[in-house]
N, C-alpha and C. Protein backbone atom coordinates (compact mmCIF):
# COMPACT_ATOMS: atom_id res chain seq x y z
N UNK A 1 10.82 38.45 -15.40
CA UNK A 1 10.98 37.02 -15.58
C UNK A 1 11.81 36.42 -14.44
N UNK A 2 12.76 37.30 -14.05
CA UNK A 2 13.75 36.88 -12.69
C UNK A 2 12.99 36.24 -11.42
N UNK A 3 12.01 37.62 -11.28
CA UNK A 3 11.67 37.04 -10.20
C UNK A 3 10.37 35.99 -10.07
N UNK A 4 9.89 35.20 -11.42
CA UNK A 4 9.33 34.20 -11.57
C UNK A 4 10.28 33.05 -11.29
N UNK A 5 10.72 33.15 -11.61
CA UNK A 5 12.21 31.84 -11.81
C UNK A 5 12.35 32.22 -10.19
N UNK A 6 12.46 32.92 -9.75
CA UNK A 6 12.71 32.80 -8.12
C UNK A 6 11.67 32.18 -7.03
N UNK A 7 10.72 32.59 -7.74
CA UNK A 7 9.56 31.92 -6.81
C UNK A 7 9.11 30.79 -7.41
N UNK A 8 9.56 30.15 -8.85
CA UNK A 8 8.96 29.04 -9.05
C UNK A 8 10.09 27.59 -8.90
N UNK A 9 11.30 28.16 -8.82
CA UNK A 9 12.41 27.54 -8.85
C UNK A 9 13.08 27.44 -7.76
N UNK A 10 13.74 28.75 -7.25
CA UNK A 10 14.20 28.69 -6.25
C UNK A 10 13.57 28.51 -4.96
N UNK A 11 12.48 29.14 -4.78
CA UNK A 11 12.04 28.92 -3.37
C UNK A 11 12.14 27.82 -3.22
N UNK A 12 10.96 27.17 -4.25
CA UNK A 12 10.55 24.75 -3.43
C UNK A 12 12.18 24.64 -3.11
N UNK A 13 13.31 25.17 -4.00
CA UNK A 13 14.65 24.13 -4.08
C UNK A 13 14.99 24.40 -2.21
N UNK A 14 14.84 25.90 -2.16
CA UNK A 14 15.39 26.01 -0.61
C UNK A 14 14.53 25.53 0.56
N UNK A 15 13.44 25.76 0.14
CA UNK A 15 12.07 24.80 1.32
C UNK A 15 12.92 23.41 1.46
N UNK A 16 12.46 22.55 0.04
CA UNK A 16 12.87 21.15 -0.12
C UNK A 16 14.08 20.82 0.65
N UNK A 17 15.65 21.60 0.57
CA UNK A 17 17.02 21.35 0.93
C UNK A 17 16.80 21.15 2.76
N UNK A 18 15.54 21.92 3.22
CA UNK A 18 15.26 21.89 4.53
C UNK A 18 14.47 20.01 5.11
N UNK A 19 13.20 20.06 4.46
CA UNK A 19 13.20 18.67 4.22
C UNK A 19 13.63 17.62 3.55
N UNK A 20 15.06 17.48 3.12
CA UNK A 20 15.13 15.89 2.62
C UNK A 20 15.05 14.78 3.40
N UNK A 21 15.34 14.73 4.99
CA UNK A 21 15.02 14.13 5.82
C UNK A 21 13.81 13.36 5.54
N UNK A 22 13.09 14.11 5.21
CA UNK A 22 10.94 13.70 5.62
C UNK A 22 11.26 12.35 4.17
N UNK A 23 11.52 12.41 2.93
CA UNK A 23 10.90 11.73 2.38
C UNK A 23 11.95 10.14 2.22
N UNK A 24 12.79 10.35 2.69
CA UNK A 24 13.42 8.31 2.88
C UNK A 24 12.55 7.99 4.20
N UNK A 25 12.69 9.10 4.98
CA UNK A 25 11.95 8.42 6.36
C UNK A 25 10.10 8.01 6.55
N UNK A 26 9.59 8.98 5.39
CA UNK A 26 8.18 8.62 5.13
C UNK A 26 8.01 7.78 4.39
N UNK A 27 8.68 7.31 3.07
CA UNK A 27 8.92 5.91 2.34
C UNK A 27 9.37 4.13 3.51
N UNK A 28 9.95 4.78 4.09
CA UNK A 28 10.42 3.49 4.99
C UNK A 28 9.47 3.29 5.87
N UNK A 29 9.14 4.60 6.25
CA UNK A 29 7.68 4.17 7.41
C UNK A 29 6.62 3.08 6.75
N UNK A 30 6.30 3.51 5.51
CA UNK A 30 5.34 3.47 4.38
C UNK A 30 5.47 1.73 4.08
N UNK A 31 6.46 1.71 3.48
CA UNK A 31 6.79 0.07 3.37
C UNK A 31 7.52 -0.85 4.32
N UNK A 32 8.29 -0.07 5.15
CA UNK A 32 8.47 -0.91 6.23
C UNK A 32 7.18 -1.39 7.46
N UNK A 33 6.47 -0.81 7.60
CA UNK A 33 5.17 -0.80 8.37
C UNK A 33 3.97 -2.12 7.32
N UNK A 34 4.15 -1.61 5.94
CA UNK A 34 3.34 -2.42 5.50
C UNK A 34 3.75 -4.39 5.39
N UNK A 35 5.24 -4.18 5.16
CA UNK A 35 5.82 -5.60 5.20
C UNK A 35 6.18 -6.27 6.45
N UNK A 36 6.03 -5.05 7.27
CA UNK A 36 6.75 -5.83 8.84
C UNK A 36 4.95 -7.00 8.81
N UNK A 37 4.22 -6.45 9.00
CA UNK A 37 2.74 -7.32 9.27
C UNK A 37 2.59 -7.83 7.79
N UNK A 38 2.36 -7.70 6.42
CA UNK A 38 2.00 -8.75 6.00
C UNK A 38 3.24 -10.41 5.97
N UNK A 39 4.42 -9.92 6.08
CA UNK A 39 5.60 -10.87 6.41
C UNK A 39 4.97 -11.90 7.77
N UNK A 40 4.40 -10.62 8.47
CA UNK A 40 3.96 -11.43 10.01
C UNK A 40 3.11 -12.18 9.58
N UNK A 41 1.67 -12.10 9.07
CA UNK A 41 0.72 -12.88 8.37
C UNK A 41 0.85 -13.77 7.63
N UNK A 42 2.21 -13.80 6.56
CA UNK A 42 2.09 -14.72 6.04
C UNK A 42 2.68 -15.98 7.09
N UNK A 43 3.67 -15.46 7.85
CA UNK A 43 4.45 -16.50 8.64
C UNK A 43 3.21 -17.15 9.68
N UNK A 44 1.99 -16.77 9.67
CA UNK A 44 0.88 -17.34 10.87
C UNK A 44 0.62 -18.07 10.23
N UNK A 45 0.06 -17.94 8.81
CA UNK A 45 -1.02 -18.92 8.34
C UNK A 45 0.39 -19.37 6.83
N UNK A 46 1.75 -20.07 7.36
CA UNK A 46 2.01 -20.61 6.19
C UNK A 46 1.99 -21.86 5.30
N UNK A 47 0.79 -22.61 5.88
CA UNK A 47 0.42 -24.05 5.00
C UNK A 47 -0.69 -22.99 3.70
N UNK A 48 -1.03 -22.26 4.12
CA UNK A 48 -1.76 -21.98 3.07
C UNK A 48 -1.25 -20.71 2.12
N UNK A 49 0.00 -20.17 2.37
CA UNK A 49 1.21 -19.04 1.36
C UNK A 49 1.78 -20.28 0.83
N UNK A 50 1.75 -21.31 1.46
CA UNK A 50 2.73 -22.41 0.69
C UNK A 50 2.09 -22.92 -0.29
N UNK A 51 0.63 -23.37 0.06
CA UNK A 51 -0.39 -23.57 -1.54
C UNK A 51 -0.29 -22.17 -2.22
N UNK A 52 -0.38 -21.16 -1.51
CA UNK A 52 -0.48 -20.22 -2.75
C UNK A 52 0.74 -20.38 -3.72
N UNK A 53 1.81 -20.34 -3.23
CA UNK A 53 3.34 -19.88 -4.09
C UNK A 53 2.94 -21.54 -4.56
N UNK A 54 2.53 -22.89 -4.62
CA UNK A 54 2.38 -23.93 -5.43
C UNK A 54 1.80 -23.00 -6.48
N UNK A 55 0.42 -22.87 -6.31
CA UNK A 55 -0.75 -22.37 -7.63
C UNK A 55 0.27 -21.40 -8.42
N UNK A 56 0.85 -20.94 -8.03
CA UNK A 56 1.53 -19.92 -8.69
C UNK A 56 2.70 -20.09 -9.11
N UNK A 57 3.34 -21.54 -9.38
CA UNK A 57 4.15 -22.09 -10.20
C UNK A 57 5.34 -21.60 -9.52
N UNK A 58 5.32 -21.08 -8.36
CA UNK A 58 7.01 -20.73 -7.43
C UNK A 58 7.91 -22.33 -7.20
N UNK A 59 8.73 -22.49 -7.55
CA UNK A 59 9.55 -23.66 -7.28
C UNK A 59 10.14 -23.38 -5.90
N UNK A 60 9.78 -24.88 -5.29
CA UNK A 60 10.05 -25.27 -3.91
C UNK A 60 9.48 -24.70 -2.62
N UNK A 61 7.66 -24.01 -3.04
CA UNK A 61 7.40 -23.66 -1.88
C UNK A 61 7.76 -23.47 -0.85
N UNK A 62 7.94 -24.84 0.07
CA UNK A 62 8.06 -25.72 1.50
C UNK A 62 9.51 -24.45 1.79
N UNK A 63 10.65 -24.23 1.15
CA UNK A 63 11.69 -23.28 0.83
C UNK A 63 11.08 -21.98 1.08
N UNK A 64 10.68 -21.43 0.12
CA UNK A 64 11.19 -20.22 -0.51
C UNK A 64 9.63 -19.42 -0.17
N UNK A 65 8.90 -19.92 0.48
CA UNK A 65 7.54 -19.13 1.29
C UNK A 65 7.92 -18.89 2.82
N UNK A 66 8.64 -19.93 3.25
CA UNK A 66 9.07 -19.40 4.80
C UNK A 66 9.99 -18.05 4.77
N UNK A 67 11.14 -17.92 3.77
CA UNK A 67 12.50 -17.19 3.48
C UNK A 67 11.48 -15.90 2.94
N UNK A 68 10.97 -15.84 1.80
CA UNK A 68 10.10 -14.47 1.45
C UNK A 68 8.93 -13.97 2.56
N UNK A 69 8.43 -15.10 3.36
CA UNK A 69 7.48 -14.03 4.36
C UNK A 69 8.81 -13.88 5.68
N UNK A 70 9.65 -14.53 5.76
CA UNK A 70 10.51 -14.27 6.90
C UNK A 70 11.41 -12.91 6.57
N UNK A 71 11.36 -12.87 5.19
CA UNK A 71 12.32 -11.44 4.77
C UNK A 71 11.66 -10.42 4.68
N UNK A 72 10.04 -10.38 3.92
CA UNK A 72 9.05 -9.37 4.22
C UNK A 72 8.76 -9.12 5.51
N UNK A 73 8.77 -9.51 6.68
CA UNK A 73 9.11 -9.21 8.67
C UNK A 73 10.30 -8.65 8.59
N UNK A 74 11.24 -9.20 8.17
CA UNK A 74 12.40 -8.65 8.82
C UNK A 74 13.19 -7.81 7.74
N UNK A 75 12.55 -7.85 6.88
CA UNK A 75 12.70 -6.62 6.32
C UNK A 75 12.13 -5.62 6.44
N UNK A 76 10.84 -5.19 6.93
CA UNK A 76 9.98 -4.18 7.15
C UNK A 76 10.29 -3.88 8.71
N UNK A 77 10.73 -4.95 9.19
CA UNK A 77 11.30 -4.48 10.58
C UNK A 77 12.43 -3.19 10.21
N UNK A 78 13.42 -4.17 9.52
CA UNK A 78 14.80 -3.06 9.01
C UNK A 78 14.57 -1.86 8.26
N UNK A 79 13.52 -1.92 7.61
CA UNK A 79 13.43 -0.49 7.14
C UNK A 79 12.79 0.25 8.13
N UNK A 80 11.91 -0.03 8.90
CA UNK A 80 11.65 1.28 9.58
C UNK A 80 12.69 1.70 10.65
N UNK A 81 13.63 0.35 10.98
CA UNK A 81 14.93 1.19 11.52
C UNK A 81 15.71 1.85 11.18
N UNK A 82 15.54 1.88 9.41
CA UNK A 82 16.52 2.09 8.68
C UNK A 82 17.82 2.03 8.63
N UNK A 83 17.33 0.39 9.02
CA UNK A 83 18.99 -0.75 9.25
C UNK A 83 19.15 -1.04 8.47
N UNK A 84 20.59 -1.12 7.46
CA UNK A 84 20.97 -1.62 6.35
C UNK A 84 19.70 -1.43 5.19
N UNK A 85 19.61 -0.34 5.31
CA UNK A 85 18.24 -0.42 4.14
C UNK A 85 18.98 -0.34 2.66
N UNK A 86 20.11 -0.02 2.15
CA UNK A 86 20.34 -0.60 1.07
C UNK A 86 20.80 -2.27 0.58
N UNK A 87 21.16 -2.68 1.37
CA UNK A 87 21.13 -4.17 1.88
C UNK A 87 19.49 -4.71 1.63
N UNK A 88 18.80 -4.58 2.60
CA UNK A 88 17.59 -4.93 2.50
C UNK A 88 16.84 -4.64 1.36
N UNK A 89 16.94 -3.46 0.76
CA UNK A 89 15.94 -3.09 -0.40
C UNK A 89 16.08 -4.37 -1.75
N UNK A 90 17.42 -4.74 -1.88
CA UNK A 90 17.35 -5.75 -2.72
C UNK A 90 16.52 -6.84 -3.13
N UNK A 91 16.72 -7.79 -1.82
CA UNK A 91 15.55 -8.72 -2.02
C UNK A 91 13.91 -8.17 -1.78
N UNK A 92 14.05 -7.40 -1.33
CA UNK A 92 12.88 -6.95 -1.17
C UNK A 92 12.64 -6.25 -2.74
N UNK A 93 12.79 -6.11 -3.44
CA UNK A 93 12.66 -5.71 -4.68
C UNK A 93 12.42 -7.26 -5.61
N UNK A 94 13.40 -7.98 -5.17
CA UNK A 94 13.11 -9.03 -6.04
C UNK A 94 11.97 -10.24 -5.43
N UNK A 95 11.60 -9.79 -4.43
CA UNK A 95 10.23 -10.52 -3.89
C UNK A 95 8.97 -9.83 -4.71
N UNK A 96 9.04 -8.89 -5.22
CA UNK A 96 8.14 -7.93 -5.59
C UNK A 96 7.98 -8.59 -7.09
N UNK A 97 9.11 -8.72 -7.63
CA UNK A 97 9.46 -8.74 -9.06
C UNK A 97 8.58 -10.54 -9.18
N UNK A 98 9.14 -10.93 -8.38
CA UNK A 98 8.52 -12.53 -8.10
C UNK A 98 7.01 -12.49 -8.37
N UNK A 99 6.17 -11.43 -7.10
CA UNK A 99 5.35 -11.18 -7.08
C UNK A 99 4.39 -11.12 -8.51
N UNK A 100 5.31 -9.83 -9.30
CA UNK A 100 4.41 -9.64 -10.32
C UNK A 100 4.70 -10.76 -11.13
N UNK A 101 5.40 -11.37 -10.93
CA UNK A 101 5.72 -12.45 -12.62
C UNK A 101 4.99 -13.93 -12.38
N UNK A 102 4.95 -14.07 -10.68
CA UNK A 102 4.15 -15.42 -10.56
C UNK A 102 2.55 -15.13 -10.40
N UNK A 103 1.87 -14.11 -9.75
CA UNK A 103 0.61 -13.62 -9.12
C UNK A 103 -0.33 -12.87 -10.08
N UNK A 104 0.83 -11.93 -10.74
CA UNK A 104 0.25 -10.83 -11.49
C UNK A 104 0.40 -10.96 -12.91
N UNK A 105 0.77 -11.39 -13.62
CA UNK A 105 1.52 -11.42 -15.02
C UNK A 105 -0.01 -11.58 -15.53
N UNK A 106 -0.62 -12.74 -15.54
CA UNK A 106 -1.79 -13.24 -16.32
C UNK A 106 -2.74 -11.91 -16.39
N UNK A 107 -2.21 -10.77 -15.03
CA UNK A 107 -3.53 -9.78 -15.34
C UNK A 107 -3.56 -8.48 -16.23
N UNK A 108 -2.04 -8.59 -16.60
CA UNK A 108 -1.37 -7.76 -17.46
C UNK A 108 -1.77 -8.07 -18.71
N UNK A 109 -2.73 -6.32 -19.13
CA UNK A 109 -2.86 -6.13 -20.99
C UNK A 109 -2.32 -5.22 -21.33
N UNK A 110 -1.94 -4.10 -20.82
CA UNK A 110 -1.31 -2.84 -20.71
C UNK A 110 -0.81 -2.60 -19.97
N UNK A 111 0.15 -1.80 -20.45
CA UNK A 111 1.11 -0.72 -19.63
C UNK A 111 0.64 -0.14 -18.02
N UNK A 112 -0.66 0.79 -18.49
CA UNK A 112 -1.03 1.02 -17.55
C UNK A 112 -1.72 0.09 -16.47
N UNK A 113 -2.21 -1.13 -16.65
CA UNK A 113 -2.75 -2.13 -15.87
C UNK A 113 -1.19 -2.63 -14.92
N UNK A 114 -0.03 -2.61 -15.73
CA UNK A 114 1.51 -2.97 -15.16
C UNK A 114 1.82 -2.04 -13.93
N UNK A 115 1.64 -0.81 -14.78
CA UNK A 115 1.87 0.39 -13.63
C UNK A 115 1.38 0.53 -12.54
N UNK A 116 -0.14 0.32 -12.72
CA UNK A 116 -0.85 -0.01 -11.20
C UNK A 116 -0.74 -0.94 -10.55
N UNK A 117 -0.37 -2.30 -10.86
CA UNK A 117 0.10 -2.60 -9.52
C UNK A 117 0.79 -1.97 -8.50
N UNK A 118 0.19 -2.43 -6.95
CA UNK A 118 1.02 -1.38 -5.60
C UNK A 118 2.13 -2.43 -5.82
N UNK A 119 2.71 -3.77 -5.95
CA UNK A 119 3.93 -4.43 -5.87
C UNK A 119 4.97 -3.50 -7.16
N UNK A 120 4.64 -3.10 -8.19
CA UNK A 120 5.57 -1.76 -9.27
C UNK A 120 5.53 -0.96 -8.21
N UNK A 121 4.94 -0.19 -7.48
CA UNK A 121 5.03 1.01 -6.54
C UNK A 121 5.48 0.66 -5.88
N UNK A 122 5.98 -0.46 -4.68
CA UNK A 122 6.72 -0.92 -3.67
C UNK A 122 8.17 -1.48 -4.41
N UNK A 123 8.27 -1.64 -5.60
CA UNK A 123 9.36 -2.02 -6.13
C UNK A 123 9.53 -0.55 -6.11
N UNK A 124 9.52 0.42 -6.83
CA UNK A 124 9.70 1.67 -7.27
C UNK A 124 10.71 2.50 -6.10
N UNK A 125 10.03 1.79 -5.08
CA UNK A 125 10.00 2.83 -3.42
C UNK A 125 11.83 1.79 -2.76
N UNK A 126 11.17 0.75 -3.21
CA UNK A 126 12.62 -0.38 -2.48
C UNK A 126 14.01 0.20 -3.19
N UNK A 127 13.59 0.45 -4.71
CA UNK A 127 14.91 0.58 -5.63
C UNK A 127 15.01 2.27 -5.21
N UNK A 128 14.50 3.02 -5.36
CA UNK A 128 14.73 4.11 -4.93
C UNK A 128 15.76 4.49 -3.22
N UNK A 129 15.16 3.43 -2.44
CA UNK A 129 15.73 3.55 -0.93
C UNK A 129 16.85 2.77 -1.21
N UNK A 130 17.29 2.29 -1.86
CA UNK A 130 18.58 1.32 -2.30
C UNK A 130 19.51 2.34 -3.36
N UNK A 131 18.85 3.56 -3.74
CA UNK A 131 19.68 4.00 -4.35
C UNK A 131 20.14 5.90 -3.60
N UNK A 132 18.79 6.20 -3.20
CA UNK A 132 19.34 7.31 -2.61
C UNK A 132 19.48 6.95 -0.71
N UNK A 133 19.69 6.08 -0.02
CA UNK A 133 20.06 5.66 0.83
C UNK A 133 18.56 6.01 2.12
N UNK A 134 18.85 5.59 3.17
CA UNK A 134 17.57 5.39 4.13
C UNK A 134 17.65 7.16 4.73
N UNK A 135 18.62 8.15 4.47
CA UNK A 135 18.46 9.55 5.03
C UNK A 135 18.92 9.73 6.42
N UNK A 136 18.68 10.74 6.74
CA UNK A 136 19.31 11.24 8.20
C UNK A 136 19.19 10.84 9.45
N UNK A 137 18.00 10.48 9.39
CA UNK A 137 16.76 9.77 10.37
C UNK A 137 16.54 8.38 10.28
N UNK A 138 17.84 8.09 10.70
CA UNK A 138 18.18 6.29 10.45
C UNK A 138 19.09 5.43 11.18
N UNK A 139 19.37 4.35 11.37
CA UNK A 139 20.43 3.73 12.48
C UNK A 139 21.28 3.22 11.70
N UNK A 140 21.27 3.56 10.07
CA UNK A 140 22.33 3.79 9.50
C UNK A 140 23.26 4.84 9.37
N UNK A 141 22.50 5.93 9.29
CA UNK A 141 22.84 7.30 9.33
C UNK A 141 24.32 7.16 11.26
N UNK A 142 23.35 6.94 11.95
CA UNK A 142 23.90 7.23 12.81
C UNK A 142 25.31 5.86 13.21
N UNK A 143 25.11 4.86 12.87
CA UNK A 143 26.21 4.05 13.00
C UNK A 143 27.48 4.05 11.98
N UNK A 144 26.69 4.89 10.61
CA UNK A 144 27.74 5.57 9.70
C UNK A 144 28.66 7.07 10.61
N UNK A 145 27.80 7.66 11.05
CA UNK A 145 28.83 8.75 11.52
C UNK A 145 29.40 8.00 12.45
N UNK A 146 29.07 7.49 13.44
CA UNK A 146 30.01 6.64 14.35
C UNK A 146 31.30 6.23 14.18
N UNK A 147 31.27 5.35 12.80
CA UNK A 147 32.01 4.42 12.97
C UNK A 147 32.76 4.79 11.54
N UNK A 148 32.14 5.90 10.71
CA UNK A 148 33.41 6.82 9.28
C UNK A 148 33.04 8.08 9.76
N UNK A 149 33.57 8.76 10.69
CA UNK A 149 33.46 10.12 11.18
C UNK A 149 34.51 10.84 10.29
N UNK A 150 35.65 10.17 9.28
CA UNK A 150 36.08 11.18 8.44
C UNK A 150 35.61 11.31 6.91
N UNK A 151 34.62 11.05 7.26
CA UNK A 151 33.58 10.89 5.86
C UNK A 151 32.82 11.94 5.26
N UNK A 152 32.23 12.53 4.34
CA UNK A 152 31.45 13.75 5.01
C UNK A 152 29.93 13.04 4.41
N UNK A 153 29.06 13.76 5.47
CA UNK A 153 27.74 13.39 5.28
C UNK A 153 27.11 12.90 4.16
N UNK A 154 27.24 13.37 3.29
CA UNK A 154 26.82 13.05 2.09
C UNK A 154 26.96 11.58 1.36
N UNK A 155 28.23 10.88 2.57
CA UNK A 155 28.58 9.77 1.83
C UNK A 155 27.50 8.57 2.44
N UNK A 156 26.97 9.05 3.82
CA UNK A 156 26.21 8.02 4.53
C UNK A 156 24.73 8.81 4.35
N UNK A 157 24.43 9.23 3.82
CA UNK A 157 23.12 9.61 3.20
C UNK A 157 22.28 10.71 3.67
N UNK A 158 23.19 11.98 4.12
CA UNK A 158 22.83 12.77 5.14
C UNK A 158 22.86 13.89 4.20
């Protein structure tokens, strides 16, 4: 039985301890790549994100469509630098949350119809990078050792 528990347990744990790097930095690629351009898109064509967020009962369009596609750019910029990505993940979570409650709500009958939305999966991914930090492979990472070098790694997300 030992040496089941060794190969089913221990090995992934010691593989995995080798990559934790790969998965904040493949999440940030992931949604930072996808929001840097639709942020860009919406900011090209915004007389018509501004009718959308009207139809969709968002208060103060003319506002709050420039600020959410200007934060989806420059937020997807910042995550793939993984600049201040716990900073950033915030609103970017609550653009999402917006998302589903002004865009999506009416299409919701179930649970599982909730779950599939990709804006639940990009929320999922934002709150997650806001909670276990942007990882090793980041210009947080590295302006944290910089500038708390009596810190130990673990505290800047390494």
């Amino acid at each position: 039985m030992k040496p089941l528990i060794t190969i089913l347990y221990d090995w992934p744990r010691v593989v995995a301890s080798f990559l934790g790097w790969a998965a904040p930095l493949a999440v940030r690629i992931v949604v930072g790549w996808v929001f840097l351009w639709t942020g860009w898109q919406k900011l090209h064509f915004l007389p018509r994100m501004i009718e959308n967020f009207r139809e969709w009962g968002i208060p103060a369009p003319e506002f709050l469509t420039p600020f959410a596609s200007g934060m989806e750019f420059v937020g997807g910029l910042m995550l793939l630098l993984g600049l201040l990505t716990r900073v950033v993940s915030v609103p970017m979570m609550i653009i999402m949350l917006v998302a589903i409650a002004s865009a999506k709500w009416g299409d919701v009958d179930s649970l599982q119809t909730l779950l599939g939305f990709e804006e639940v999966s990009y929320f999922v991914m934002f709150a997650w990078l806001g909670i276990a930090g942007p990882g090793p492979v980041s210009l947080d990472h590295l302006i944290l050792k910089a500038l708390r070098p009596d810190r130990p790694p673990a505290d800047y997300g390494a």
